[in-house]
Structure formats: structure tokens, C-alpha cells
C-alpha atoms as a PDB file:
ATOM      1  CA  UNK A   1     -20.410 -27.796  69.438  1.00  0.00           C
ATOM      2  CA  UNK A   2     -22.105 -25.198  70.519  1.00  0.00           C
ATOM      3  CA  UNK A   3     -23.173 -21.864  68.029  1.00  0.00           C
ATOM      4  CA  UNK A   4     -24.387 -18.560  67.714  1.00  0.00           C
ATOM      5  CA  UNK A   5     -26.758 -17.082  65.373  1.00  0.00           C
ATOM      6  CA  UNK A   6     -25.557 -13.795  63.700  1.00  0.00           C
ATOM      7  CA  UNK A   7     -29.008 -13.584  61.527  1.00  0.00           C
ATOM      8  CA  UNK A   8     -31.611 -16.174  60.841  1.00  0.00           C
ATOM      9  CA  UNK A   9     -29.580 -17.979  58.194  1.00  0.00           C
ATOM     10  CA  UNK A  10     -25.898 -17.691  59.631  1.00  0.00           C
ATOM     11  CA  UNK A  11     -24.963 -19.629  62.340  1.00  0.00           C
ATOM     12  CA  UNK A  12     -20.973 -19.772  63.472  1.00  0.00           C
ATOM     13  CA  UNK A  13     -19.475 -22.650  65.733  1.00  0.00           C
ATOM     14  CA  UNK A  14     -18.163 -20.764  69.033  1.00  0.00           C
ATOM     15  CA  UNK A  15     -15.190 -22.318  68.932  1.00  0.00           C
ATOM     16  CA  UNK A  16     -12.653 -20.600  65.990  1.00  0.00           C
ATOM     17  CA  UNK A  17      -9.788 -22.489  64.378  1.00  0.00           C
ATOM     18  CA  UNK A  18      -7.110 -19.722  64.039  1.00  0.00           C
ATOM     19  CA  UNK A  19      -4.968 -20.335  60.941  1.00  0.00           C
ATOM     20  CA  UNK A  20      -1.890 -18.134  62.179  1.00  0.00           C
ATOM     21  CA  UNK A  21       0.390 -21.000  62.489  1.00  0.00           C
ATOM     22  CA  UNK A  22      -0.136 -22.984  59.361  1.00  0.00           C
ATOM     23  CA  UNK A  23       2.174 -21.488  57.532  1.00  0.00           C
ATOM     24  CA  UNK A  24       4.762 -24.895  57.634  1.00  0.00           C
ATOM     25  CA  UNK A  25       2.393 -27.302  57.058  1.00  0.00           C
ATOM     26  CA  UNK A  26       1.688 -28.979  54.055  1.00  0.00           C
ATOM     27  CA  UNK A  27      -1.825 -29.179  52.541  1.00  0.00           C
ATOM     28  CA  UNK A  28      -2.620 -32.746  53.158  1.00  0.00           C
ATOM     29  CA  UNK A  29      -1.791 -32.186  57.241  1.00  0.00           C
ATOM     30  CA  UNK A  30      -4.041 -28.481  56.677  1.00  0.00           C
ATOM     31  CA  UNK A  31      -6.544 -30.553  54.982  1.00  0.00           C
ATOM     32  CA  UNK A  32      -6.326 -33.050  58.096  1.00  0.00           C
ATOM     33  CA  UNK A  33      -7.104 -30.438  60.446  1.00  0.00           C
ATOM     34  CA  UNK A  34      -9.730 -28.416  58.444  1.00  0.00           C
ATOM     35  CA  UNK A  35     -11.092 -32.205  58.122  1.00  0.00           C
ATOM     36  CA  UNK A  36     -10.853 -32.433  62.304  1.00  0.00           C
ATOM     37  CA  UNK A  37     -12.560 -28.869  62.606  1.00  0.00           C
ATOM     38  CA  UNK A  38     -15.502 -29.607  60.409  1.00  0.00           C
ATOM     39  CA  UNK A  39     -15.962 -33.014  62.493  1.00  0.00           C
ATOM     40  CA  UNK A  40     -15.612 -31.272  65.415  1.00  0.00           C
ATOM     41  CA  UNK A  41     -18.904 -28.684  64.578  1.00  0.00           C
ATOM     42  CA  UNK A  42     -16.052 -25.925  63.948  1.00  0.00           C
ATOM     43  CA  UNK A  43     -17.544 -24.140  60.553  1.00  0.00           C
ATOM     44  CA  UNK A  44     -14.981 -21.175  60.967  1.00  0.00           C
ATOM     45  CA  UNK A  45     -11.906 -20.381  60.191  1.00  0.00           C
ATOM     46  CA  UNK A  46      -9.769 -17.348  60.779  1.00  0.00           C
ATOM     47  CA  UNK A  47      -6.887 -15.913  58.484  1.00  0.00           C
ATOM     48  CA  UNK A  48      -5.055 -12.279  57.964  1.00  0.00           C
ATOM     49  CA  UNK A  49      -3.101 -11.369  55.290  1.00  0.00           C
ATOM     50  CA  UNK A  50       0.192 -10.932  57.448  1.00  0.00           C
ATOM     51  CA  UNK A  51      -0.075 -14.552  58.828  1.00  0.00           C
ATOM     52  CA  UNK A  52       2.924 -16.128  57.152  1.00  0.00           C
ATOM     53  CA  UNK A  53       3.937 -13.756  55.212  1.00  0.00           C
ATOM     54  CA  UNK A  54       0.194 -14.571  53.088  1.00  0.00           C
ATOM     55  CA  UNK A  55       1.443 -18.066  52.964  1.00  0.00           C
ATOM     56  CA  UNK A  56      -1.356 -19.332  55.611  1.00  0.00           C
ATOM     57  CA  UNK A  57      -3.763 -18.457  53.466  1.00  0.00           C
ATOM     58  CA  UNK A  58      -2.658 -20.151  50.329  1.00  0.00           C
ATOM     59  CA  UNK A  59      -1.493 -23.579  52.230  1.00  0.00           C
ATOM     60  CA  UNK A  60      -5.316 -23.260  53.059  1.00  0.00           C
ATOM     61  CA  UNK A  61      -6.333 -22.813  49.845  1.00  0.00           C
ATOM     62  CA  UNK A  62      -4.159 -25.727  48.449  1.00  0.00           C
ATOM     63  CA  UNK A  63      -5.959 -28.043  50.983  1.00  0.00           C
ATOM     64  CA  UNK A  64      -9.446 -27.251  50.436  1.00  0.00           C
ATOM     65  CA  UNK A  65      -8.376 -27.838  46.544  1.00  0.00           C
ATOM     66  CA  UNK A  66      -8.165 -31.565  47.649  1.00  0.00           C
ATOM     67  CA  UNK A  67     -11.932 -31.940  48.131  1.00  0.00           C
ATOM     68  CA  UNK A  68     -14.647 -30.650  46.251  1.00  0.00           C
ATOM     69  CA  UNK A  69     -16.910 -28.852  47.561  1.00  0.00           C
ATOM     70  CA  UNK A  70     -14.889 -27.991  50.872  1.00  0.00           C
ATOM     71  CA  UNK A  71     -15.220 -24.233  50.716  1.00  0.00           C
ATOM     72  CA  UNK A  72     -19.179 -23.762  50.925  1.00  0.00           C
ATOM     73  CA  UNK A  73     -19.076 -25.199  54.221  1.00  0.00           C
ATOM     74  CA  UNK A  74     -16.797 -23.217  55.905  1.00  0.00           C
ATOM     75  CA  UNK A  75     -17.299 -19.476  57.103  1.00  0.00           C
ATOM     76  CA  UNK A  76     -13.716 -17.664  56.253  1.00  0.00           C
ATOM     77  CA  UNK A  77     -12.704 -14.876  57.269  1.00  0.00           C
ATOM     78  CA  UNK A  78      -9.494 -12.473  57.111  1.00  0.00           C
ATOM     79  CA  UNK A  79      -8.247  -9.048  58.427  1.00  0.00           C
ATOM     80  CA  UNK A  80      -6.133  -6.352  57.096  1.00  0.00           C
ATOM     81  CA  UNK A  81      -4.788  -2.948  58.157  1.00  0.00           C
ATOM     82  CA  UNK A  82      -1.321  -4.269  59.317  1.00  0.00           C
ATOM     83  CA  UNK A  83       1.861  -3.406  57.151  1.00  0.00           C
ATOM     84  CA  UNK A  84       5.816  -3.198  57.988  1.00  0.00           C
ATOM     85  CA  UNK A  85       5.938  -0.453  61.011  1.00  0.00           C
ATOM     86  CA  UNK A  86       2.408   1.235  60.341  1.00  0.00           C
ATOM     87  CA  UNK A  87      -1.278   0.703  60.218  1.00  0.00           C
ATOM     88  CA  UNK A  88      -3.268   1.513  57.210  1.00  0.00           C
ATOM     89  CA  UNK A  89      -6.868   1.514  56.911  1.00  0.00           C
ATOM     90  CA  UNK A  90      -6.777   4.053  53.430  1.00  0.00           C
ATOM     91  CA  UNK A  91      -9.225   2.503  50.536  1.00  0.00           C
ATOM     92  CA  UNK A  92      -6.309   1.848  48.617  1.00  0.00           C
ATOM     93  CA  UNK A  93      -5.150  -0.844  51.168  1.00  0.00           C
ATOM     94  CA  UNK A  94      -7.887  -2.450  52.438  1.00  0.00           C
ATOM     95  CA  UNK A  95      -8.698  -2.743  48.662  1.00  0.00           C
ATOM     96  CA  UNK A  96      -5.766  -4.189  47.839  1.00  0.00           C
ATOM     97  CA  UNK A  97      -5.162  -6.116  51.018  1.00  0.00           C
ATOM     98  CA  UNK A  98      -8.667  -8.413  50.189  1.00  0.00           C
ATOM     99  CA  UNK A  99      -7.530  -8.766  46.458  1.00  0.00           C
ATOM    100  CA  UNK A 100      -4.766 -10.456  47.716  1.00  0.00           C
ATOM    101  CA  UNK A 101      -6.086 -12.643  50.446  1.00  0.00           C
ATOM    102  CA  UNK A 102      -9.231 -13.733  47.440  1.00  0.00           C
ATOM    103  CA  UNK A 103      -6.484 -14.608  44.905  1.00  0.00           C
ATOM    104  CA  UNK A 104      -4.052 -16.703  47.954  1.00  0.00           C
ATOM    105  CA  UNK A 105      -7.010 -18.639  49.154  1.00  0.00           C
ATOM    106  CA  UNK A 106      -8.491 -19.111  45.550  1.00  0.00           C
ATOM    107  CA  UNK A 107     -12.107 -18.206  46.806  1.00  0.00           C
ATOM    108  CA  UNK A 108     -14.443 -15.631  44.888  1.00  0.00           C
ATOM    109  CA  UNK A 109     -15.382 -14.156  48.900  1.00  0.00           C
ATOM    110  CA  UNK A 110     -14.923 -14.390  52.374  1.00  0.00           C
ATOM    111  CA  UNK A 111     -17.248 -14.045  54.633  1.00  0.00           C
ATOM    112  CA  UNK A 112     -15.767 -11.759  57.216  1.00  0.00           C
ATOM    113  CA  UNK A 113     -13.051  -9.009  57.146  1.00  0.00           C
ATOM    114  CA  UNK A 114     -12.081  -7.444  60.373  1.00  0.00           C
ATOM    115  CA  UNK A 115      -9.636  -3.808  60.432  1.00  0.00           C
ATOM    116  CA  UNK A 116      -6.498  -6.039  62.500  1.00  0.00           C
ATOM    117  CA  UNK A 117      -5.346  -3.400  64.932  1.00  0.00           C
ATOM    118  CA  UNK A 118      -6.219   0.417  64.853  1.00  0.00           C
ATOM    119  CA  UNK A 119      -5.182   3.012  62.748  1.00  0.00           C
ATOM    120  CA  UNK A 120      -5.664   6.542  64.413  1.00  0.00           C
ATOM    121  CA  UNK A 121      -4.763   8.131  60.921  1.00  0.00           C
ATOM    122  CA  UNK A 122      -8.191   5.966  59.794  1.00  0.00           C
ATOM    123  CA  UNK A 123     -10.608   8.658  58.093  1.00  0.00           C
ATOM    124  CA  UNK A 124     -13.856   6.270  58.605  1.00  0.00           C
ATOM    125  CA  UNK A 125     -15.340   7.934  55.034  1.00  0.00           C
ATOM    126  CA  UNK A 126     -12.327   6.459  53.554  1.00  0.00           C
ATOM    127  CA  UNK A 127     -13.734   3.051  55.141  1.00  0.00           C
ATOM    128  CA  UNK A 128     -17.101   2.956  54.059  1.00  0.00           C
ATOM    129  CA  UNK A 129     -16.244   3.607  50.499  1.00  0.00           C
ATOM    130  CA  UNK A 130     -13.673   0.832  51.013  1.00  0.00           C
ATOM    131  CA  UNK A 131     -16.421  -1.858  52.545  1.00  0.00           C
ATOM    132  CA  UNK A 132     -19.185  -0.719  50.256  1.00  0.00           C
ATOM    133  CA  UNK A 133     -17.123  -1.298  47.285  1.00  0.00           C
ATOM    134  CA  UNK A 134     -16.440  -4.927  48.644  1.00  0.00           C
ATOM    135  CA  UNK A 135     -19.967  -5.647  49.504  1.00  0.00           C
ATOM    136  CA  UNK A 136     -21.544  -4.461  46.191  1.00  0.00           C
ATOM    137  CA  UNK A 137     -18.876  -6.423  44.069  1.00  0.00           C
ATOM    138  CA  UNK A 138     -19.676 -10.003  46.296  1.00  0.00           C
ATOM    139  CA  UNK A 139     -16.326 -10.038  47.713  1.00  0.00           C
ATOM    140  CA  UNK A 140     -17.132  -9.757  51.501  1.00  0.00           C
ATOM    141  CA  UNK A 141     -20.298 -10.706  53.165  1.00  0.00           C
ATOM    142  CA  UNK A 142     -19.865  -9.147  56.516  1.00  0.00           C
ATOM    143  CA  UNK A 143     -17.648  -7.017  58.883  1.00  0.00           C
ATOM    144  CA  UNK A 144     -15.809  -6.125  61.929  1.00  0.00           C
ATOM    145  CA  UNK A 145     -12.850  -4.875  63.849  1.00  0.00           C
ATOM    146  CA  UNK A 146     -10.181  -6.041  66.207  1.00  0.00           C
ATOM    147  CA  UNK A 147      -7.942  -4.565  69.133  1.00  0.00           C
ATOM    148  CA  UNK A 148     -10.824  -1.856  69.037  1.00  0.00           C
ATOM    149  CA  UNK A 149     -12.289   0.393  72.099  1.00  0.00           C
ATOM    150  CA  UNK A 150     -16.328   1.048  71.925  1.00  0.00           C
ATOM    151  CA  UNK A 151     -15.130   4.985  70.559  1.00  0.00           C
ATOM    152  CA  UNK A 152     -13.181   4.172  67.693  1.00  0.00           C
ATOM    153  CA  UNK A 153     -16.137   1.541  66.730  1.00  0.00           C
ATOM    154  CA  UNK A 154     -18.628   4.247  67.190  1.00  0.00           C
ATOM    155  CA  UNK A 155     -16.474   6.391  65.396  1.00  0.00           C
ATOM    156  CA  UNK A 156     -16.388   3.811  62.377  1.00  0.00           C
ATOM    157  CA  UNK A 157     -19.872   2.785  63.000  1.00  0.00           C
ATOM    158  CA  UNK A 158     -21.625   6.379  62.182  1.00  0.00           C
ATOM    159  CA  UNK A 159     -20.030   6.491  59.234  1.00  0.00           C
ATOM    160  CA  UNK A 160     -20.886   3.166  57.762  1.00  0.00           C
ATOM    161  CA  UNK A 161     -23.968   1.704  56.431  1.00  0.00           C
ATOM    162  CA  UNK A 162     -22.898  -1.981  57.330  1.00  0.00           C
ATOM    163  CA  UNK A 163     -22.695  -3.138  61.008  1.00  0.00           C
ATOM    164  CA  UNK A 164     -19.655  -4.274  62.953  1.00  0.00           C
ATOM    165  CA  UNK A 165     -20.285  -7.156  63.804  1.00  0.00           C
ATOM    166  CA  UNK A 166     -17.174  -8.511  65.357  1.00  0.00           C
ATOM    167  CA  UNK A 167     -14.560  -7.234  67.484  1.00  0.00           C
ATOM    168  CA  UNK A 168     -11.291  -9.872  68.140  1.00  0.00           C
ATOM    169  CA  UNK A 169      -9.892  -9.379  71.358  1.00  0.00           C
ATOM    170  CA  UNK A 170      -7.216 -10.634  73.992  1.00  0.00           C
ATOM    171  CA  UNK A 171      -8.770 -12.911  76.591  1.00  0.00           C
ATOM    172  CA  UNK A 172      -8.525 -15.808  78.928  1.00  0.00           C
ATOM    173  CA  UNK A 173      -7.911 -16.903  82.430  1.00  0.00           C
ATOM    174  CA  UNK A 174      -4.602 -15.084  82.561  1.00  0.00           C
ATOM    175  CA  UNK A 175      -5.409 -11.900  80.025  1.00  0.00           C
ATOM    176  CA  UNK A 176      -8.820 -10.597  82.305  1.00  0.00           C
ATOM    177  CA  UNK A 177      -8.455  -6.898  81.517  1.00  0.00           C
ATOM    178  CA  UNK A 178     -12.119  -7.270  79.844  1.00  0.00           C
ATOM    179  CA  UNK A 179     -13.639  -7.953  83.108  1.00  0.00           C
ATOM    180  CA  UNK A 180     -11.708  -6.742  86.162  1.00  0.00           C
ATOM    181  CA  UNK A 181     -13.086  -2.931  85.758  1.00  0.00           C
ATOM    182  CA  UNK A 182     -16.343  -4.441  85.944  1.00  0.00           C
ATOM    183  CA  UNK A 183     -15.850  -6.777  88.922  1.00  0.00           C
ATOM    184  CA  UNK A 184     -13.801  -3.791  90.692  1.00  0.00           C
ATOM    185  CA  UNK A 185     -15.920  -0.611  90.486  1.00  0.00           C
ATOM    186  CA  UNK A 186     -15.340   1.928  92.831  1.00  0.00           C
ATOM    187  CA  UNK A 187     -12.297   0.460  94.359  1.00  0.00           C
ATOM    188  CA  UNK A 188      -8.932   1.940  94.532  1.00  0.00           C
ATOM    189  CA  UNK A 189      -6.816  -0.857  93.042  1.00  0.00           C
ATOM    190  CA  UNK A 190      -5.068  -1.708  89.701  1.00  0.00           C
ATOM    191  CA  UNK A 191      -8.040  -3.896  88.547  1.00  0.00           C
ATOM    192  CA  UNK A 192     -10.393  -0.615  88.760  1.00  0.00           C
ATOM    193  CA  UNK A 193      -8.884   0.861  85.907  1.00  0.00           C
ATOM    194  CA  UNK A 194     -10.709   0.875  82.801  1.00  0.00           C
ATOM    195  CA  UNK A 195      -7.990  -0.114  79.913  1.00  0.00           C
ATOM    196  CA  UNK A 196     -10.561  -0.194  76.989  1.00  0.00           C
ATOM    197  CA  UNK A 197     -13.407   1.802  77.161  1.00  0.00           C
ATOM    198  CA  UNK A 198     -15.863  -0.569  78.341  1.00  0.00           C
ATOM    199  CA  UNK A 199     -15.633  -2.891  75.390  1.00  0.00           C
ATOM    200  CA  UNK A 200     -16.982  -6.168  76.843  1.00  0.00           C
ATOM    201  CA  UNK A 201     -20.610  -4.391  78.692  1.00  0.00           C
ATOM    202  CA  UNK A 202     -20.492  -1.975  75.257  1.00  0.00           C
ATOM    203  CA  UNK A 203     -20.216  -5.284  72.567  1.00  0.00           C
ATOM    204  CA  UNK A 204     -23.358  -6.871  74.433  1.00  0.00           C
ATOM    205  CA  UNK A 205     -25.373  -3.993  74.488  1.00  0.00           C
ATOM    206  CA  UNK A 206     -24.443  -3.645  70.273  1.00  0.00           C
ATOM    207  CA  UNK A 207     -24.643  -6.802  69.692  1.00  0.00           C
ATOM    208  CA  UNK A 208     -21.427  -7.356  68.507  1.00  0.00           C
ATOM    209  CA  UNK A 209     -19.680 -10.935  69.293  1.00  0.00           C
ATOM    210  CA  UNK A 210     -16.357 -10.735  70.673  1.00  0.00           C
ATOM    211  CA  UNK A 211     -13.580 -13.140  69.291  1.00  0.00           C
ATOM    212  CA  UNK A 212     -11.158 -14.291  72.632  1.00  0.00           C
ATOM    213  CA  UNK A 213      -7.471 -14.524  70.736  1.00  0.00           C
ATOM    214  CA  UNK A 214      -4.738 -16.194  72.177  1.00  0.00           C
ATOM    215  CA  UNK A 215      -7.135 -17.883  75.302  1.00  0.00           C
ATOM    216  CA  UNK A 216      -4.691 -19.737  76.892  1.00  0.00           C
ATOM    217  CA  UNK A 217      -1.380 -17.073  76.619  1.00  0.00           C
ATOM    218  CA  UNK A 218      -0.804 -14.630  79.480  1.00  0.00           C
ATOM    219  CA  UNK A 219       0.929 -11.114  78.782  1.00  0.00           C
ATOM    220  CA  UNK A 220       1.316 -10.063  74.894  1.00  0.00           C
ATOM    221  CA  UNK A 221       2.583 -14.063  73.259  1.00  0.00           C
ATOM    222  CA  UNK A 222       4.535 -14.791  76.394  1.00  0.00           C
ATOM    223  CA  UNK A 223       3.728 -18.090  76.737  1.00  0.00           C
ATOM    224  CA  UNK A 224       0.871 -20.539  77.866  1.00  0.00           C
ATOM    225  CA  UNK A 225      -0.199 -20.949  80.678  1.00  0.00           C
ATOM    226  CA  UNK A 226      -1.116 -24.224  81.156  1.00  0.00           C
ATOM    227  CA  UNK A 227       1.847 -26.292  83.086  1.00  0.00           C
ATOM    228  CA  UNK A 228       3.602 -23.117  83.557  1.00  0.00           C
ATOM    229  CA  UNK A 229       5.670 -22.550  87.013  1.00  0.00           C
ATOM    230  CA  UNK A 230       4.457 -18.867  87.377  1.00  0.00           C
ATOM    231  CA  UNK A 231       0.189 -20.522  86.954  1.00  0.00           C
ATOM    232  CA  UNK A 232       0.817 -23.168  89.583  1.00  0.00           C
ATOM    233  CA  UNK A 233      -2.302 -22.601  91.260  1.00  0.00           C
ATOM    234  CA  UNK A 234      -4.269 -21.894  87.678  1.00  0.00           C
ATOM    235  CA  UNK A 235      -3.160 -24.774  86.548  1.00  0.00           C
ATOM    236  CA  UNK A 236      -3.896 -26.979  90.173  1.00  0.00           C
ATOM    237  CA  UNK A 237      -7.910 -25.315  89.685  1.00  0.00           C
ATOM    238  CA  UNK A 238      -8.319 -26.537  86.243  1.00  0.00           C
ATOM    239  CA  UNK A 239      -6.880 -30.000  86.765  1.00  0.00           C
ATOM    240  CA  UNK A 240      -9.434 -30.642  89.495  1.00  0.00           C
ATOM    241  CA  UNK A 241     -12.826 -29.227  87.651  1.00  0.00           C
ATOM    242  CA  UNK A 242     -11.465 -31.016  84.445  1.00  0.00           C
ATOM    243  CA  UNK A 243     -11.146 -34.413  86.818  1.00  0.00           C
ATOM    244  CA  UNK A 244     -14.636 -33.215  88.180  1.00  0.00           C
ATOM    245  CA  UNK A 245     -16.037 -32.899  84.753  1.00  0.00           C
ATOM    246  CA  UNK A 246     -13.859 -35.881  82.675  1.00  0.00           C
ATOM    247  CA  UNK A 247     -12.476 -33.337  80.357  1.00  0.00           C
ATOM    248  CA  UNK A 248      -8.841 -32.199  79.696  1.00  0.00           C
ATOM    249  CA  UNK A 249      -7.344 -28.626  81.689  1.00  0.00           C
ATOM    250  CA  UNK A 250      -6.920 -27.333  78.413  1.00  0.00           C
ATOM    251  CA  UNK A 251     -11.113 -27.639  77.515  1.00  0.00           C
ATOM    252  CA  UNK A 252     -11.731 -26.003  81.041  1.00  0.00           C
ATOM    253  CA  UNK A 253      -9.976 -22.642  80.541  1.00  0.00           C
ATOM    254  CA  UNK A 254     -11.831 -22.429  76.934  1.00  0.00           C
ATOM    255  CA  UNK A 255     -15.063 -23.523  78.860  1.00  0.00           C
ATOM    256  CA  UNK A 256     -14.425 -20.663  81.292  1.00  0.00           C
ATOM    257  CA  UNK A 257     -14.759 -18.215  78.470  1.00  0.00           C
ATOM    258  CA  UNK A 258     -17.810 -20.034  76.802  1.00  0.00           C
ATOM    259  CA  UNK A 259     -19.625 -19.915  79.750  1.00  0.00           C
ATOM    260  CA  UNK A 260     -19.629 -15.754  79.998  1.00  0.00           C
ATOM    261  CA  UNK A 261     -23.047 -14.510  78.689  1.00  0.00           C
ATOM    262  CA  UNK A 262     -21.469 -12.402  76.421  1.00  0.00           C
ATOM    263  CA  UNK A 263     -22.016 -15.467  74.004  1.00  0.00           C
ATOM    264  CA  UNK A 264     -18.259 -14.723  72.769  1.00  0.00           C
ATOM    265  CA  UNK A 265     -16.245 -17.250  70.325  1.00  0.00           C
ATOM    266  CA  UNK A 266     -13.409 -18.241  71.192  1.00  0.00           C
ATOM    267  CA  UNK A 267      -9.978 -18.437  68.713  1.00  0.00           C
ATOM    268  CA  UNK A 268      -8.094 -21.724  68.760  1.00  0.00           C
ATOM    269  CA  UNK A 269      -4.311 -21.504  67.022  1.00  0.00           C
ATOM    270  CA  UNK A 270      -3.429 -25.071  66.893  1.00  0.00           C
ATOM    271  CA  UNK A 271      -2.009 -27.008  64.205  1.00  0.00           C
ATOM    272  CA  UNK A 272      -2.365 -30.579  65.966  1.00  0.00           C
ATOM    273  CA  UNK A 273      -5.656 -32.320  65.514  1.00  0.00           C
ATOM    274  CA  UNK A 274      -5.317 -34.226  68.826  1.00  0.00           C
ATOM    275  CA  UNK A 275      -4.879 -31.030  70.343  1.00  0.00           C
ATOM    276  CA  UNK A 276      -7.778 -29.449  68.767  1.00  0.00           C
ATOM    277  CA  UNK A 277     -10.026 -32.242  69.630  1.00  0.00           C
ATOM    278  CA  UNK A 278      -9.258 -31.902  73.269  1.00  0.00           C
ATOM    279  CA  UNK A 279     -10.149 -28.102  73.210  1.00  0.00           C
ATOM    280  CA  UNK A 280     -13.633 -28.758  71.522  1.00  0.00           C
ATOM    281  CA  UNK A 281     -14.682 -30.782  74.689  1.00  0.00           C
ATOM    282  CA  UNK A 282     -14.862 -27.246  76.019  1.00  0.00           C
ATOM    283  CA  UNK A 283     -18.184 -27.111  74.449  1.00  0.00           C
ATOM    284  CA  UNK A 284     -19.669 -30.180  76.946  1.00  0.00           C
ATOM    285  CA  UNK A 285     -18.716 -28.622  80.089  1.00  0.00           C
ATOM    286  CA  UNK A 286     -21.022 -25.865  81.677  1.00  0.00           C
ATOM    287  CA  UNK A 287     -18.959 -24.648  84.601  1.00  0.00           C
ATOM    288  CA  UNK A 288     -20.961 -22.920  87.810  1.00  0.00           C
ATOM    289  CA  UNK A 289     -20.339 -19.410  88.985  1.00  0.00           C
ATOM    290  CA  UNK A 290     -18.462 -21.138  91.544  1.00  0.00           C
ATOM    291  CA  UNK A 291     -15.859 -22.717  89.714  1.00  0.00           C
ATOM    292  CA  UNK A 292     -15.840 -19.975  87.092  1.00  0.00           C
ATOM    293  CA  UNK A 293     -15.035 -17.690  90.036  1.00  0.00           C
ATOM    294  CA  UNK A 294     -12.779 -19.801  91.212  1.00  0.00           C
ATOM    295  CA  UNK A 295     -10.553 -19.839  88.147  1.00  0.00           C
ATOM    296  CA  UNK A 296     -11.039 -16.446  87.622  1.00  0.00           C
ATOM    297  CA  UNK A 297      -9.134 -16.096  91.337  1.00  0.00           C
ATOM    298  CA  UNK A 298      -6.532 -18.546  90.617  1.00  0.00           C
ATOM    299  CA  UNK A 299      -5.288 -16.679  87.393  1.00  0.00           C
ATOM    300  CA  UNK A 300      -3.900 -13.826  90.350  1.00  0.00           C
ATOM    301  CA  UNK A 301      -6.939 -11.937  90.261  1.00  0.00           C
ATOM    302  CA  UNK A 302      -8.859 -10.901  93.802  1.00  0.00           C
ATOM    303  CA  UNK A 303     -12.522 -10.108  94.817  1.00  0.00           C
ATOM    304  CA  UNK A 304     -13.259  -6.384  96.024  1.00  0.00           C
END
């Protein structure tokens, strides 16, 4: 596994096991994969209070409950700000909102909350009362954003005395909004537009580790990529540099986002240990710029 260091005592696994989909499962088979993650190097572990309707978060809770112990070695952490048709980042909510993810996952803190999506009725005042109130009383250790542009964190930065230290974002091999401004500057083409501020060249330069979601979808949850008709020559790149390196596609395209100096994690969402496995072997390839450019071409994407 490979890590990153957010201070001198906390280090996180790069790779993310996202906890969206555990909703069906029963404890035992959470308690397998948590068990699968942890042998893996994975030592985080990401929830929101809207996955399952809350019940992801207290299936997890139920399986760390079968060992001892479990909890201090794993790095949680959950989001809020999303409810039925409207975003809410008011004290009252975000309040509220961590209450209820600290009584579903029986834990007295988590270690990270992110804002899950932007709210441009946010007053950031409002916020820093909000993440104050949670840091003095022990409930979260640290915090971030996600879905957010490099202006609406500085506009939530200058108003808070805690950092932002994460920002989640869409990206993979077929989602490369992040870097096609950068790679296309100056040119006259659809990949010169800037869609979000500058948020990959602005995170590095604040030191704020991006979170890839959803690595290997393309579009908004349209599907995976990976042995899909419309990412035939995606998918015939990856199956050569994974025969080249004796790993599976799959740990290629997560490889392929490792390898960017932006030092990003990256957010797994499988339930299948076998599967998660597999995507872990990411973390033993080191891919050259050639073959990183040459995925990044075979997703549909051209050189200026």
C-alpha cells in the first residue's frame, strides 16, 4: 500500500474503501471486507449520511462491533450537506447531520467530515461556528469539502480557523475534466475550457489531497468502463500494460491516477473482497509517462 502523510502522526492508505454500497450487506460480509481492507494496508474508510438511507453507516458499525478493538485502527470519515431536493450547510444541519452519523456508527468521533456537494446559500460564518463546535467537543478531528471549485474553498477557508484538507472529486481515465484545461492551454477546443476553477494545480499548491470518486465510471454513474463497447480501445491499453506489468486492467486505471504527483487517494466502492484485492495491486505498479499518456489518449482524449 502506498500512503500519504497529512501531519507527522497521521498517515492515510491512498487507496479509499467507499462504503456507499453496503447498505445490503450483512455485518459479518462488512466485517469480511473491512477485514480485506485492513489486510490490504487500506486504514480508511468513507461514509455520508445519505448513503443508504444512514443504513451504511450502521451495517458498519454492527461489524466493527464483532471485534474489539476494530475502530482505533481505522480513519472514518463522513459528509453531510445533502437533503431531499436542497443543500444545506446551516449550523443546525451540519450539527445535526454528525449527531446522527456518531450515534449510526456507534463511535464517539470521526476523523474527517467533508461539506458533500455545495450549497451557494452557505454563509461560511455559519460554518465555522458549526466545525468549531465539533472540534472543541472531540467529535471531528479534521475537515474538508467535496464537488468544490478553489473560490468557494477560499471562500470557506477565510472564514475558518481549521484547514480544508480534503476535497472529493470525480476522476479517472474516462472523467479527465481535472486535467484537460491544463494539457490544452491556449487552444481552441472543448478540452481548453476550464470547468472548475483550476481545482487540481490550486489543491497542490494548498496542500489539500484530492479524493478521485467513482475512478472507473465515465459520465455522472453511467456505467464502468472497463469491458464496455463504447471504451474498446481504453479497455485494449489497459489489458496490455496490465499483461506488461502482471496485474489486473482494473489495478491499471487506479494506478493511472496514483501515479499523478498530485499524491491524490483514490475512492474504491466495492463490496466484493476479491474485487477489492485486485484494485489494491494498483499500488505495485508505477506506470511511465508513456503509458500514462497513453491511457490518458485511449479514454477519447487528444494531444494539442
Amino acid at each position: 500500500m502506498q500512503y500519504t502523510h497529512i501531519n507527522d502522526e497521521v498517515k492515510l492508505s491512498r487507496i479509499v474503501l467507499g462504503c456507499m454500497r453496503i447498505a445490503n450487506l450483512g455485518p459479518t460480509a462488512v466485517r469480511d471486507l473491512i477485514e480485506t481492507a485492513l489486510d490490504a494496508g487500506i486504514n480508511f474508510f468513507d461514509h455520508a449520511d445519505i448513503y443508504g438511507g444512514g443504513r451504511s453507516e450502521e451495517v458498519f458499525a454492527e461489524a466493527l462491533a464483532q471485534e474489539k478493538g476494530l475502530r482505533e485502527k481505522l480513519f472514518i470519515q463522513t459528509k453531510c450537506g445533502i437533503r431531499p431536493g436542497f443543500y444545506d450547510f446551516s449550523k443546525e444541519h451540519i450539527l445535526q447531520s454528525v449527531d446522527g452519523s456518531l450515534k449510526r456508527l456507534k463511535t464517539d468521533y470521526v476523523d474527517v467530515l467533508l461539506l458533500h456537494r455545495p450549497d451557494t446559500l452557505m454563509e461560511p460564518e455559519e460554518v465555522a461556528e458549526a466545525f468549531t463546535a465539533l472540534e472543541k467537543a472531540g467529535k471531528v478531528r479534521f475537515f474538508g469539502v467535496s464537488n468544490h471549485n478553489p473560490m468557494q474553498i477560499e471562500l470557506l477557508q477565510q472564514a475558518l480557523p481549521q484547514k480544508i484538507m480534503f476535497n472529493q472529486l470525480q476522476f479517472g481515465p474516462a472523467h479527465t475534466g481535472m486535467i484537460d484545461a491544463g494539457i490544452n492551454v491556449n487552444m481552441l477546443t472543448d478540452g481548453a475550457i476550464v470547468r472548475d476553477g483550476g481545482v487540481l494545480e490550486y489543491s497542490r499548491l494548498k496542500k489539500i489531497t484530492i479524493q478521485a470518486w467513482s475512478p472507473l465510471q465515465f459520465g455522472f454513474f453511467e456505467g464502468v468502463f472497463l469491458d464496455h463497447p463504447s471504451f474498446a480501445k481504453l479497455n485494449t491499453v489497459l489489458e496490455r500494460i496490465a499483461d506488461e506489468h502482471g496485474v489486473p486492467k482494473s489495478a491499471v486505471a487506479i494506478a493511472w491516477i496514483l501515479r499523478h504527483p498530485a499524491q491524490m487517494q483514490v475512492v474504491v466502492g466495492t463490496t466484493k473482497s476479491g474485487r477489492l484485492k485486485e484494485l489494491c495491486r494498483a499500488t505495485e505498479v508505477e506506470l511511465s509517462r508513456k503509458e500514462w499518456y497513453e491511457i490518458y489518449q485511449a479514454g477519447g482524449r487528444e494531444l494539442p
